[in-house]
N, C-alpha and C. Protein backbone atom coordinates (compact mmCIF):
# COMPACT_ATOMS: atom_id res chain seq x y z
N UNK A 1 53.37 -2.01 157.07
CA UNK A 1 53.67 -0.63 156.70
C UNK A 1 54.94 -0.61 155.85
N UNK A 2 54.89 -0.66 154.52
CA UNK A 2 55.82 -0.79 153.29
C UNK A 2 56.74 0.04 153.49
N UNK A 3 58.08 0.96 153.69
CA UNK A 3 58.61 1.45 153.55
C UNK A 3 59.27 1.91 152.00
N UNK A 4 59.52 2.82 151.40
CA UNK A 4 59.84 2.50 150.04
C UNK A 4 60.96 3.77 149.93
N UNK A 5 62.21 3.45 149.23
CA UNK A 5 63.12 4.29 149.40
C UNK A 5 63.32 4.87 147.55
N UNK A 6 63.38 5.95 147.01
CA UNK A 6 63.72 6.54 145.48
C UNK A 6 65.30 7.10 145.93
N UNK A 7 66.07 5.99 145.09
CA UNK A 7 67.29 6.15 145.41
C UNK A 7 68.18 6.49 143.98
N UNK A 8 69.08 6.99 143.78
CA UNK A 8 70.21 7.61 142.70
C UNK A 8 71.10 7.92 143.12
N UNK A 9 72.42 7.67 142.26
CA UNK A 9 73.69 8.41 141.90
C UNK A 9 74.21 9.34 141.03
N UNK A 10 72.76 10.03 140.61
CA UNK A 10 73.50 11.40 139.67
C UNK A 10 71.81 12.10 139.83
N UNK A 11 72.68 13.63 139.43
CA UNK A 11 71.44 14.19 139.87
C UNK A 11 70.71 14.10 137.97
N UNK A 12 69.73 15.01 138.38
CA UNK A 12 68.68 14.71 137.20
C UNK A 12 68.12 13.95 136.47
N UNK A 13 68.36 12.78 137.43
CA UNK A 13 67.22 11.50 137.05
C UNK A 13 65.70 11.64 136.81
N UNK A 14 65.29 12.49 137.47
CA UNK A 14 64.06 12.57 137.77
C UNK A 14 63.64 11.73 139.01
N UNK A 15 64.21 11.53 139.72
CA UNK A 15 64.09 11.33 140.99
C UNK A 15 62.84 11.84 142.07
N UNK A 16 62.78 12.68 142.06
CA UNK A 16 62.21 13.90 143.38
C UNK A 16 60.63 13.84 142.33
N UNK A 17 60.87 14.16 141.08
CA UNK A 17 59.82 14.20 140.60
C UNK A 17 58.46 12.76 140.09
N UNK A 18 59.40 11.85 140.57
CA UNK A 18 58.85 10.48 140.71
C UNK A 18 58.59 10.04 141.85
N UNK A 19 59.33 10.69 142.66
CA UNK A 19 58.51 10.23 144.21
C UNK A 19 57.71 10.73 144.19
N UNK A 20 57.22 12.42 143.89
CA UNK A 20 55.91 13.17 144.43
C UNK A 20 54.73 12.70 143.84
N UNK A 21 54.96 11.94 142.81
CA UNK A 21 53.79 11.36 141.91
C UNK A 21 53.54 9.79 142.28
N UNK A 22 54.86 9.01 143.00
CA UNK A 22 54.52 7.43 143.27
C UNK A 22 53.74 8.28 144.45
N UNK A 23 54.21 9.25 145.23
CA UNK A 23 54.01 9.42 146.86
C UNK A 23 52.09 9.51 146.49
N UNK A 24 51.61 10.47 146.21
CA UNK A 24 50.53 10.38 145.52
C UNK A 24 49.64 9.75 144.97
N UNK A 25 50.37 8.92 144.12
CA UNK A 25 49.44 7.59 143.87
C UNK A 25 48.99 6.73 144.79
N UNK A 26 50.26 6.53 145.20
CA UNK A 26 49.79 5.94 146.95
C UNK A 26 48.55 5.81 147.67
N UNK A 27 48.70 7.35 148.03
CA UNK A 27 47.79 8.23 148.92
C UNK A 27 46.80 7.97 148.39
N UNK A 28 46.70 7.94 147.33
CA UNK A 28 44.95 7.76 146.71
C UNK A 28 44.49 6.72 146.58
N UNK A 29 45.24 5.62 147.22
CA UNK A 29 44.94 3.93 147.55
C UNK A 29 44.91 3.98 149.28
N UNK A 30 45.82 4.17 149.94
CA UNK A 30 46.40 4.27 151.39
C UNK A 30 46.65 5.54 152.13
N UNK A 31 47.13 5.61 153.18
CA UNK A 31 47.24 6.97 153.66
C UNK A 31 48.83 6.86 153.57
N UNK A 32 49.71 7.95 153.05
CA UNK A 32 51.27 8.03 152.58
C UNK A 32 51.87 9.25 153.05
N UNK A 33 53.15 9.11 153.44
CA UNK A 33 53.56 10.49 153.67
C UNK A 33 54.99 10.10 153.08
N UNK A 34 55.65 11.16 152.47
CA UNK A 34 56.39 11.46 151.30
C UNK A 34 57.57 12.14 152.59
N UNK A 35 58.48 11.52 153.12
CA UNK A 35 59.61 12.37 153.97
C UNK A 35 60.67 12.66 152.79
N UNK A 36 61.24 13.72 153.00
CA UNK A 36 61.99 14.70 152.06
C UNK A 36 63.31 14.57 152.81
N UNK A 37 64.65 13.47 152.31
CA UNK A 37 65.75 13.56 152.77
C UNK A 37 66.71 14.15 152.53
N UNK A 38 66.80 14.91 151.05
CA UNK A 38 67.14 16.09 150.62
C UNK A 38 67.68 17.06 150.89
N UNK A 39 68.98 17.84 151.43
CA UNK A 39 69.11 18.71 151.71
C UNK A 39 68.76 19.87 150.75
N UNK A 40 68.11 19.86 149.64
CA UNK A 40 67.77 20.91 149.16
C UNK A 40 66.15 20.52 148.98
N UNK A 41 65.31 19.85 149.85
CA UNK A 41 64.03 20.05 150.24
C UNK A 41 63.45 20.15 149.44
N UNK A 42 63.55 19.89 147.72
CA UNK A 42 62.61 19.78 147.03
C UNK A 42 60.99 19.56 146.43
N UNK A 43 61.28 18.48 147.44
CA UNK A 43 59.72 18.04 147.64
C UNK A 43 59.00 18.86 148.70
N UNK A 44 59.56 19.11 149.93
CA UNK A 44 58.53 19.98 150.77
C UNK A 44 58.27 21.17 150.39
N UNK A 45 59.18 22.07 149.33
CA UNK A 45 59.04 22.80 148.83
C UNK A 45 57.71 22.71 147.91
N UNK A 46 57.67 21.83 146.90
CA UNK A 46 56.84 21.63 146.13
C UNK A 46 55.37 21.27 146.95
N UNK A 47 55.25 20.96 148.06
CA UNK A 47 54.21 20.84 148.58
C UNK A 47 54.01 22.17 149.70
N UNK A 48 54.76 23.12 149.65
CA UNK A 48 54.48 24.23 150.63
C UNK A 48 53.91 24.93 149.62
N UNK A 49 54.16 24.86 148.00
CA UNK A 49 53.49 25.94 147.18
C UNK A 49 52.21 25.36 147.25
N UNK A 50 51.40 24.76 147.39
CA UNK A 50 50.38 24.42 146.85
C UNK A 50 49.34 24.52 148.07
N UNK A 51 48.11 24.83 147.46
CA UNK A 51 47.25 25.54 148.12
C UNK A 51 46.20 24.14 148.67
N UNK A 52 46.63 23.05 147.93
CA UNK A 52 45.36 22.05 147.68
C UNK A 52 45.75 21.42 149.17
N UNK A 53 44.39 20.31 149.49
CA UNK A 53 44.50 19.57 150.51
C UNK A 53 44.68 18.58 150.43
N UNK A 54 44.66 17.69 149.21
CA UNK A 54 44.01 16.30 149.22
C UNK A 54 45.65 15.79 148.33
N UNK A 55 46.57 16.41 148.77
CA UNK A 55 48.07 16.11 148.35
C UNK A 55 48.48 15.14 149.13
N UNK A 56 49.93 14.30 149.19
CA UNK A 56 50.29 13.93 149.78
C UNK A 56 50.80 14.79 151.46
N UNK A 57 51.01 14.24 152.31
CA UNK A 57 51.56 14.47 153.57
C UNK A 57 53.03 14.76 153.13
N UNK A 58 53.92 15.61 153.18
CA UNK A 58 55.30 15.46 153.64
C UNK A 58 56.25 16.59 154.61
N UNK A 59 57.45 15.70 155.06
CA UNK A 59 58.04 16.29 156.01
C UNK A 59 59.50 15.96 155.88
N UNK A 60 60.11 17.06 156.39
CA UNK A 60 61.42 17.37 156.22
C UNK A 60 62.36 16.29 157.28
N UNK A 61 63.11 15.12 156.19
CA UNK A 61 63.46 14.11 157.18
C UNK A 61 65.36 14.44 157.14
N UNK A 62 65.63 15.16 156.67
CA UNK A 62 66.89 15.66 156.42
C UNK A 62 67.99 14.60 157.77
N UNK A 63 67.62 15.22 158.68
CA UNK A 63 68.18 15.23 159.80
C UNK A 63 68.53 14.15 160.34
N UNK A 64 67.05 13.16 160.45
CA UNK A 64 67.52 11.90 161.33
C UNK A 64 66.11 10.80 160.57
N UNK A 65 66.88 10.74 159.66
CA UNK A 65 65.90 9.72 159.04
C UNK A 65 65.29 8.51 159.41
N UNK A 66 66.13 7.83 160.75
CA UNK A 66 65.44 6.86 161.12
C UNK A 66 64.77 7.22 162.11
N UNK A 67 65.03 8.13 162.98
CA UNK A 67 63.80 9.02 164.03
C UNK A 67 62.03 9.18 162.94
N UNK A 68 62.58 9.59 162.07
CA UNK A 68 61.25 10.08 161.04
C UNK A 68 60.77 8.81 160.96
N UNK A 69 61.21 7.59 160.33
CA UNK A 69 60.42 6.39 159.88
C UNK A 69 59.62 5.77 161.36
N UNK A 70 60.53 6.33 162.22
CA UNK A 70 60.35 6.01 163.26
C UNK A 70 58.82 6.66 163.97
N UNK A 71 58.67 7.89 163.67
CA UNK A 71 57.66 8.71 164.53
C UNK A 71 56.63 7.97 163.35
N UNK A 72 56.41 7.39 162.13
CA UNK A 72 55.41 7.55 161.19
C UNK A 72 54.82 6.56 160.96
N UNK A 73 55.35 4.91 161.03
CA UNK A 73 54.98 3.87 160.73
C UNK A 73 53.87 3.41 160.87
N UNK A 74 53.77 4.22 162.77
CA UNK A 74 52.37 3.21 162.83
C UNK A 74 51.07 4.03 162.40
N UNK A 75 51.23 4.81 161.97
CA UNK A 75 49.89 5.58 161.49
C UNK A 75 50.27 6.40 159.77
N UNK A 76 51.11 5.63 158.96
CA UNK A 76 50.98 5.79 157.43
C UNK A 76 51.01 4.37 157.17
N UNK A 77 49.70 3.98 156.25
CA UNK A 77 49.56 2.42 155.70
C UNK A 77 51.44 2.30 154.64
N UNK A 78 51.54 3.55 154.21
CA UNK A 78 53.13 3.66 152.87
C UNK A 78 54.12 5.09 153.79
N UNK A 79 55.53 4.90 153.71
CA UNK A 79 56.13 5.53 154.14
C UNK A 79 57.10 5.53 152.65
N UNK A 80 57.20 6.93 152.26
CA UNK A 80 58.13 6.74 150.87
C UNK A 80 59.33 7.84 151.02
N UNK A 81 60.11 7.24 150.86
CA UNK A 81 61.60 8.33 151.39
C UNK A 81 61.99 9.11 149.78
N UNK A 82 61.85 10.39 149.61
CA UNK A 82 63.19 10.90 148.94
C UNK A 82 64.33 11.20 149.17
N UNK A 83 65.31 10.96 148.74
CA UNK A 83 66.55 10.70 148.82
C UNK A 83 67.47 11.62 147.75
N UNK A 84 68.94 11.91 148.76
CA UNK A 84 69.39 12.80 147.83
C UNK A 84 70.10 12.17 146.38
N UNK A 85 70.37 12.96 145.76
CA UNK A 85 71.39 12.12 144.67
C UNK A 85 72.64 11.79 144.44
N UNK A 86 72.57 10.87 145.69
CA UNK A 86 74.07 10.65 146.42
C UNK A 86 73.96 9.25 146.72
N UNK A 87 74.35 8.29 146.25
CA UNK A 87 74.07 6.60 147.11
C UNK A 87 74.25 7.24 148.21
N UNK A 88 76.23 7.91 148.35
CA UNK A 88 77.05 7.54 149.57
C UNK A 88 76.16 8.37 150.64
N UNK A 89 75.41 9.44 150.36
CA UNK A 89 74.64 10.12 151.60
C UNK A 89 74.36 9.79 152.73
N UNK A 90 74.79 10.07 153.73
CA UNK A 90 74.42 9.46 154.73
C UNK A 90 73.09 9.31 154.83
N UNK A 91 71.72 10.78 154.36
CA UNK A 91 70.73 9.94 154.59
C UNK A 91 70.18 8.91 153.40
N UNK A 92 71.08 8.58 152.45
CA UNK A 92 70.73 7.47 151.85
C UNK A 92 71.01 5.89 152.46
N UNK A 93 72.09 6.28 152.62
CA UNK A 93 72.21 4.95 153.67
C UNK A 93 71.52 4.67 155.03
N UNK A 94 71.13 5.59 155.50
CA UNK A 94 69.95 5.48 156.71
C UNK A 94 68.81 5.05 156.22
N UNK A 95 68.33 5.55 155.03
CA UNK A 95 67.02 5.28 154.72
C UNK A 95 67.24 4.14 153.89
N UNK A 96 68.23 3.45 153.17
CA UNK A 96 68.30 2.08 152.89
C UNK A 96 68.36 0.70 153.96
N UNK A 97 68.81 1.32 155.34
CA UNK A 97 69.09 0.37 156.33
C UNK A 97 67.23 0.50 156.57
N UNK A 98 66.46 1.28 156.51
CA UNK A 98 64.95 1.37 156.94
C UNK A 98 63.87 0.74 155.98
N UNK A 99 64.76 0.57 154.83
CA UNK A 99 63.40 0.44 153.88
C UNK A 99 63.26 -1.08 153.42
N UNK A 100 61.77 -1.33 152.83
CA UNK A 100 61.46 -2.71 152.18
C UNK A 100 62.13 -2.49 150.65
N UNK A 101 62.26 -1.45 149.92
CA UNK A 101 62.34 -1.43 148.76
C UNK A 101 62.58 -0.37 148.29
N UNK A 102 64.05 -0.59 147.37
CA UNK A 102 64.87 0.86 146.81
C UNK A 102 64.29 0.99 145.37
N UNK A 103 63.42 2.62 145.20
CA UNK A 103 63.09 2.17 143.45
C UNK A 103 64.64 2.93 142.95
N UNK A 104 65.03 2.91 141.93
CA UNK A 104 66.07 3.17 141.47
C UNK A 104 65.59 3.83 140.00
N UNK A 105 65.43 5.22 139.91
CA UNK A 105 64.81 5.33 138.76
C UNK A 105 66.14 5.72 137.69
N UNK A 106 66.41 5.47 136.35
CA UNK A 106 67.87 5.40 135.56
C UNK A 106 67.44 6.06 134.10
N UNK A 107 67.53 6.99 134.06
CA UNK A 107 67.56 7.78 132.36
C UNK A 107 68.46 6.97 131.47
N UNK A 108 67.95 6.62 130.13
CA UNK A 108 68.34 6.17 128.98
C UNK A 108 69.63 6.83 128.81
N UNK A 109 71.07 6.63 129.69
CA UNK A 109 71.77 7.16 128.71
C UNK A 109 73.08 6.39 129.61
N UNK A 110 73.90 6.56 129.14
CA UNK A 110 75.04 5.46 129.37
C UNK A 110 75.85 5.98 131.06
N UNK A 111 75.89 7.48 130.81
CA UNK A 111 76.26 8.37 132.59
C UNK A 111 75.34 7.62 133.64
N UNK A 112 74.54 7.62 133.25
CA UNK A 112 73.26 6.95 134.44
C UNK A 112 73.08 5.59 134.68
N UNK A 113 73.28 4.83 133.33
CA UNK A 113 73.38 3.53 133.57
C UNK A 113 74.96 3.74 134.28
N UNK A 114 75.98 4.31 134.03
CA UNK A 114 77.32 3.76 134.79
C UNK A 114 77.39 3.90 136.41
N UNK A 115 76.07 4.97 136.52
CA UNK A 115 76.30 5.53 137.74
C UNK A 115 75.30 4.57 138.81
N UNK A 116 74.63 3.84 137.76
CA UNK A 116 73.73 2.77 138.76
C UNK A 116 74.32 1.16 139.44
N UNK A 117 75.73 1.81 138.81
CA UNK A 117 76.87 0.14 139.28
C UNK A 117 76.82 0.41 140.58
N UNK A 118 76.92 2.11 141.30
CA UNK A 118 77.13 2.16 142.35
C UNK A 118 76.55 1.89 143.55
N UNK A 119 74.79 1.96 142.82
CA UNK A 119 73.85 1.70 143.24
C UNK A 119 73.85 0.10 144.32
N UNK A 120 73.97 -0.74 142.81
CA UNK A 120 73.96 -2.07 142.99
C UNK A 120 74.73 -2.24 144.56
N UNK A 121 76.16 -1.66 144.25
CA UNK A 121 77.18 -1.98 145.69
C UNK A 121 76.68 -1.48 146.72
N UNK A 122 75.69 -0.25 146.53
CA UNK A 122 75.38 0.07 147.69
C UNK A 122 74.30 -0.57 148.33
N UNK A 123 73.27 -1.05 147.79
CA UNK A 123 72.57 -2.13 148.64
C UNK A 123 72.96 -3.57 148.83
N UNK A 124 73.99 -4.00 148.01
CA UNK A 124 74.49 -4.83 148.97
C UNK A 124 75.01 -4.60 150.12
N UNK A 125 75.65 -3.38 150.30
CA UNK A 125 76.15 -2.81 151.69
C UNK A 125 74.90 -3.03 152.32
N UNK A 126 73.90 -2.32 152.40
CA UNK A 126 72.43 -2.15 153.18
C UNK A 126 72.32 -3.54 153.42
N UNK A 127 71.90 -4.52 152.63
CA UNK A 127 71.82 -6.07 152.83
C UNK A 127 72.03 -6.74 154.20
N UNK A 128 73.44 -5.89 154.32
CA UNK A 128 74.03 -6.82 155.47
C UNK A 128 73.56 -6.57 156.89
N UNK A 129 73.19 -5.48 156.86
CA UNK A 129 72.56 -5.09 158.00
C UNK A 129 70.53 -5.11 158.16
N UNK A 130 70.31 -5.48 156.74
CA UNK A 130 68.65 -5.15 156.40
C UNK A 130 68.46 -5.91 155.00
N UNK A 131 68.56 -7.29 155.25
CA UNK A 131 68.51 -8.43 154.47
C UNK A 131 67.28 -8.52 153.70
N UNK A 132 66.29 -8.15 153.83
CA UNK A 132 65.17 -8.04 153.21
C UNK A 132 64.85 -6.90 152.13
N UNK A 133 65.86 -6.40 152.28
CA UNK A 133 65.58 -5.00 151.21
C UNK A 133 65.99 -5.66 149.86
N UNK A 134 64.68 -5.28 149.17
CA UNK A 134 64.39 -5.52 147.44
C UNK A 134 65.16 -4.32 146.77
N UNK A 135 65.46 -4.44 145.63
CA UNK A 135 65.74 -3.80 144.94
C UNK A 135 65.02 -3.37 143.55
N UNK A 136 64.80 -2.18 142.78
CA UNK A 136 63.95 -2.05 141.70
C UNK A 136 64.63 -1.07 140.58
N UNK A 137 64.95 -1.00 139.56
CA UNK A 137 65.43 0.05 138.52
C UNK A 137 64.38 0.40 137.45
N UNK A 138 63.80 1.20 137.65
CA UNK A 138 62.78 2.00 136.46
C UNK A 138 63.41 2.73 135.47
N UNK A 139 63.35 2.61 134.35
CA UNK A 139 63.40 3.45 133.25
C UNK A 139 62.51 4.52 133.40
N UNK A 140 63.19 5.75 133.26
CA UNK A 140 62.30 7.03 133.74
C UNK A 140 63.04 8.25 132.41
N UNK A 141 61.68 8.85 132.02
CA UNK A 141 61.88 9.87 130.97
C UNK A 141 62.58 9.19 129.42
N UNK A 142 62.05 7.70 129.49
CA UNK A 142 61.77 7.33 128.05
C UNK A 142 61.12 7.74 127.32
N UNK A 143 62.33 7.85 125.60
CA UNK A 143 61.42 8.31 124.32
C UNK A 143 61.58 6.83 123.77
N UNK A 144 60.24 6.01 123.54
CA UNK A 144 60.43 5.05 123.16
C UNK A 144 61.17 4.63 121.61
N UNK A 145 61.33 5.91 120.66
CA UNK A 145 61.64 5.79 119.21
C UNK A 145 62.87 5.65 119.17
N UNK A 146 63.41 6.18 120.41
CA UNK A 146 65.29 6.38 120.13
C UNK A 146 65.82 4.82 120.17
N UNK A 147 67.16 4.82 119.49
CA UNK A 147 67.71 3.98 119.31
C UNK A 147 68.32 3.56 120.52
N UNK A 148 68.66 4.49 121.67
CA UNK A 148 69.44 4.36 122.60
C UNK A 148 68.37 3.81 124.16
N UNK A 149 67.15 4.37 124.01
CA UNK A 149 65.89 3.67 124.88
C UNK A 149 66.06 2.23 124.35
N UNK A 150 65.78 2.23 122.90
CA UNK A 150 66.12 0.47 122.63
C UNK A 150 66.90 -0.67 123.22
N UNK A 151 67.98 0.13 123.16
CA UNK A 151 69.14 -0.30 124.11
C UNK A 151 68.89 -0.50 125.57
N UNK A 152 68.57 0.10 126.12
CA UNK A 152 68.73 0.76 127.34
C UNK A 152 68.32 -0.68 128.74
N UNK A 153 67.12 -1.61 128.02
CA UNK A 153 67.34 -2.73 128.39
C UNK A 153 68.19 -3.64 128.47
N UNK A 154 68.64 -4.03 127.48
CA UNK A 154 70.11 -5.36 127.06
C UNK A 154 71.30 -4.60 127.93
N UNK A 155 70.78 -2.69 128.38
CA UNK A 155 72.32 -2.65 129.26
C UNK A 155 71.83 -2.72 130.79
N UNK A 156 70.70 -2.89 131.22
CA UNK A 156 70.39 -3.39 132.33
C UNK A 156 69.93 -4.56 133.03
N UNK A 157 70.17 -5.48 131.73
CA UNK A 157 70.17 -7.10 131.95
C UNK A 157 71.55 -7.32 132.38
N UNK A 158 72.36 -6.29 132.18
CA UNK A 158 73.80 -6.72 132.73
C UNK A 158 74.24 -6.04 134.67
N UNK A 159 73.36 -5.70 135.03
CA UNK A 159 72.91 -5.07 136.19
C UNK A 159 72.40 -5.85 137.40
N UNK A 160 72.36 -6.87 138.28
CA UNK A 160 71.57 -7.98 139.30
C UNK A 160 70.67 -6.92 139.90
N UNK A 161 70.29 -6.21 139.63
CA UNK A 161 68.84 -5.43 140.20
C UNK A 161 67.37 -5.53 139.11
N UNK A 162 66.64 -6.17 139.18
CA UNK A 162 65.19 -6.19 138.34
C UNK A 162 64.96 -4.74 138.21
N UNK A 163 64.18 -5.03 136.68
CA UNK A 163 63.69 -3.68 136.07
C UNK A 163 62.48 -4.09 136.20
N UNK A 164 61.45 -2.78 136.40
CA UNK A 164 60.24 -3.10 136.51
C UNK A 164 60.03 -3.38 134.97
N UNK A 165 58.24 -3.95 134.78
CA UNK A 165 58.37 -4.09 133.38
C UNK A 165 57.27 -2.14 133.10
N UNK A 166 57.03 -1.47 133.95
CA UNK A 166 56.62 -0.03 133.44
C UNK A 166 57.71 0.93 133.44
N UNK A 167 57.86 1.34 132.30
CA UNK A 167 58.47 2.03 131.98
C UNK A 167 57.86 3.73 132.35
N UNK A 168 58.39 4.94 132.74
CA UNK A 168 58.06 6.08 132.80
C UNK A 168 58.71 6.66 132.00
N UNK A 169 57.67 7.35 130.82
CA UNK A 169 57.94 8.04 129.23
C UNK A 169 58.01 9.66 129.68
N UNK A 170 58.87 10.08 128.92
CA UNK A 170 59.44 11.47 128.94
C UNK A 170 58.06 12.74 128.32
N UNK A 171 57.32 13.06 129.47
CA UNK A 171 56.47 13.62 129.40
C UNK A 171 55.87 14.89 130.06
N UNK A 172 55.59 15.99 129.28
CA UNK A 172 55.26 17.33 129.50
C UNK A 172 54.64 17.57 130.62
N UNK A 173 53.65 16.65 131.19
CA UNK A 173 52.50 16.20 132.14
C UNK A 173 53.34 16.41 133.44
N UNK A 174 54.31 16.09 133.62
CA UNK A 174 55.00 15.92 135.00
C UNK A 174 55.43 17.03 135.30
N UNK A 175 56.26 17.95 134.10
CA UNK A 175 56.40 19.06 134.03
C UNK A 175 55.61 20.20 134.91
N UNK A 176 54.38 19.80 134.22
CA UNK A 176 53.61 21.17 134.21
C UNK A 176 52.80 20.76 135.50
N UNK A 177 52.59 19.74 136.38
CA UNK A 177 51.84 18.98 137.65
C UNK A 177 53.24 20.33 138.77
N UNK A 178 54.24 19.56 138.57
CA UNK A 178 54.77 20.18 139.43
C UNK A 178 55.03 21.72 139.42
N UNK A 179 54.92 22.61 138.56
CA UNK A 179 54.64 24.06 138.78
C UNK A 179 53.44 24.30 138.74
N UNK A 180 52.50 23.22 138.75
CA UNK A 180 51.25 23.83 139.01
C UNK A 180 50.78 22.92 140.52
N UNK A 181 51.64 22.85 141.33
CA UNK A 181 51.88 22.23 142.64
C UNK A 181 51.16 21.49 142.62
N UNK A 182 50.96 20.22 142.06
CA UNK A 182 49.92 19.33 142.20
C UNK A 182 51.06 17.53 141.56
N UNK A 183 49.87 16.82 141.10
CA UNK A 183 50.72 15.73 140.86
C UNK A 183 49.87 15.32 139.73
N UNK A 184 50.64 14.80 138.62
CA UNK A 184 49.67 14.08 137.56
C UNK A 184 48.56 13.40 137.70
N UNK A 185 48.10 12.81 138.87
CA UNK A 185 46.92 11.89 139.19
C UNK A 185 45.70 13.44 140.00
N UNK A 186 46.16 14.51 140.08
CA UNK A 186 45.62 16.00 140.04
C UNK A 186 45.45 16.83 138.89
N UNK A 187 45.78 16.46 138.00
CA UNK A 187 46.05 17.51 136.97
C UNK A 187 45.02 17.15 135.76
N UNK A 188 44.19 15.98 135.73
CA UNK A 188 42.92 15.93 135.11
C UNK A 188 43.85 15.07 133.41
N UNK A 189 42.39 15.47 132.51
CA UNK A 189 42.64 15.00 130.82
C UNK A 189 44.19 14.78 130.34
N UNK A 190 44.88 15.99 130.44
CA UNK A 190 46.16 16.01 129.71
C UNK A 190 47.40 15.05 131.02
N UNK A 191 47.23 14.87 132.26
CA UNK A 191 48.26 14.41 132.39
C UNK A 191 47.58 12.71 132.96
N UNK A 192 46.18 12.18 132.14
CA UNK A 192 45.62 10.88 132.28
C UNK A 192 46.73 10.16 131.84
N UNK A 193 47.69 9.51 130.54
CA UNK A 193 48.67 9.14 130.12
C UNK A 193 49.69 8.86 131.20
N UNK A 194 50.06 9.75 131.77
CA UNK A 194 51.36 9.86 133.15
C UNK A 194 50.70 9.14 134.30
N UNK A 195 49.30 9.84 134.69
CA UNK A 195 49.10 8.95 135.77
C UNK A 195 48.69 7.53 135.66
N UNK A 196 48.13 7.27 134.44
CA UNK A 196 47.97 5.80 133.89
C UNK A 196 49.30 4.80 134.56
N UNK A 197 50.32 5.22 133.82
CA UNK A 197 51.62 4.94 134.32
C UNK A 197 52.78 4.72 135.78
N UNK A 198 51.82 5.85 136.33
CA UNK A 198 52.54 5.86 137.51
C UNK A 198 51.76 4.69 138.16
N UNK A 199 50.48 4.77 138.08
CA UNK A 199 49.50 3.44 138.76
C UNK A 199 50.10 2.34 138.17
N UNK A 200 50.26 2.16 136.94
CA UNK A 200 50.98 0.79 136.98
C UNK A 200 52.38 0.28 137.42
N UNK A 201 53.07 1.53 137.70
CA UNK A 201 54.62 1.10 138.64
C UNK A 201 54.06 0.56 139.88
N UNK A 202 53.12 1.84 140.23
CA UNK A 202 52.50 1.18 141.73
C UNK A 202 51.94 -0.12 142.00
N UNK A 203 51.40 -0.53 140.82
CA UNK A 203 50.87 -2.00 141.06
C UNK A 203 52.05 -2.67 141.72
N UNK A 204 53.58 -2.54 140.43
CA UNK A 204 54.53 -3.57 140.98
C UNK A 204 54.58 -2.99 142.44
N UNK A 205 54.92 -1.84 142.59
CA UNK A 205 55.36 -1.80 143.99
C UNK A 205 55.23 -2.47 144.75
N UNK A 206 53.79 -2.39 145.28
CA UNK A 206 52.43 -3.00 146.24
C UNK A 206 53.00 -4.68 145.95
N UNK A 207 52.97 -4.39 144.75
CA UNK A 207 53.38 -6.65 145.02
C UNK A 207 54.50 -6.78 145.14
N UNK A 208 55.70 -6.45 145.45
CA UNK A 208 56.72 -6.57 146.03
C UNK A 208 56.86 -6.33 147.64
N UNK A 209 55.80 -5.30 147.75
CA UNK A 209 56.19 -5.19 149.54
C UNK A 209 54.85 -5.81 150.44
N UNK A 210 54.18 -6.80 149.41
CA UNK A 210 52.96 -7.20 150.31
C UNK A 210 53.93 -8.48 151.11
């Protein structure tokens, strides 16, 4: 039972909006539940609007995050934590001491890459207590033409955390999934492209926590 933690140090990564769509993809391989560590509940929010059934599971882990991993393991094949946009959070650090694998998703721009040094220190902290925890940094809300996406690799070869090799492109699709309470791998023709994508992060996932 994989545990998987979406971890950041600045807000507007796209964070929250990459878990509800890995959480999802998931689900439509395994049975997944999406715990929301968040004090501003984003994700359960986004799943209280929606009328549909065949969404992910999630629940408000705010409180005591290792009680939650705790009540869920043995009956979700994937347990995927959102996390606030705080390394130092306490429930980030709870849910790093719990998990197989931190994705780390990092916007093309130099604030985000600086803010992912902190990252790094902070799972070495986790390490010491939960030695097995992988680490992962996704490029998320790439425009592949810019000069500064170009970049954006050669400045995370300077980083000891692996980049996946899928990149997540800056796209309308994700947008419009989540006010229309659903998830790109729901949203049919126009958001095929996004969920294409998200299935192939998931591939790496899955082979990192088998």
């Amino acid at each position: 039972m994989p545990v998987i933690t979406v971890v950041g140090n600045k807000g507007g990564a796209g964070k929250t909006t990459l878990s509800i769509n890995l959480a999802n993809g998931l689900n439509q391989r395994k049975d997944t539940i999406l715990l929301d560590t968040d004090p501003q509940l984003s994700s359960l929010q986004w799943r209280e609007i929606s009328s549909r059934d065949d969404l992910v599971d999630v629940d408000d882990a705010v409180d005591d995050v290792e009680s939650a991993v705790a009540k869920y393991k043995d009956h979700y094949s994937f347990v995927l934590i959102d996390c606030p946009p705080s390394i130092q959070s306490e429930q980030t650090r709870q849910a790093l001491l719990q998990s197989d694998l931190a994705v780390i998703p990092v916007l093309p721009s130099p604030l985000d890459l600086w803010a992912t040094v902190h990252v790094e220190k902070e799972l070495e902290w986790a390490r010491g207590a939960n030695p097995d925890l992988q680490g992962l940094l996704v490029v998320n809300q790439l425009e592949p033409r810019t000069r500064l996406s170009k970049l954006v690799h050669d400045a995370l070869a300077e980083i000891d955390i692996p980049t996946a090799n899928t990149a997540i492109r800056r796209r309308m699709a994700y947008r419009n999934a989540m006010l229309k309470g659903c998830s790109v791998h729901h949203d049919g023709k126009p958001a095929a492209s996004a969920a294409q994508e998200i299935n192939q992060l998931i591939d790496e996932l899955v082979k990192l926590t088998n």
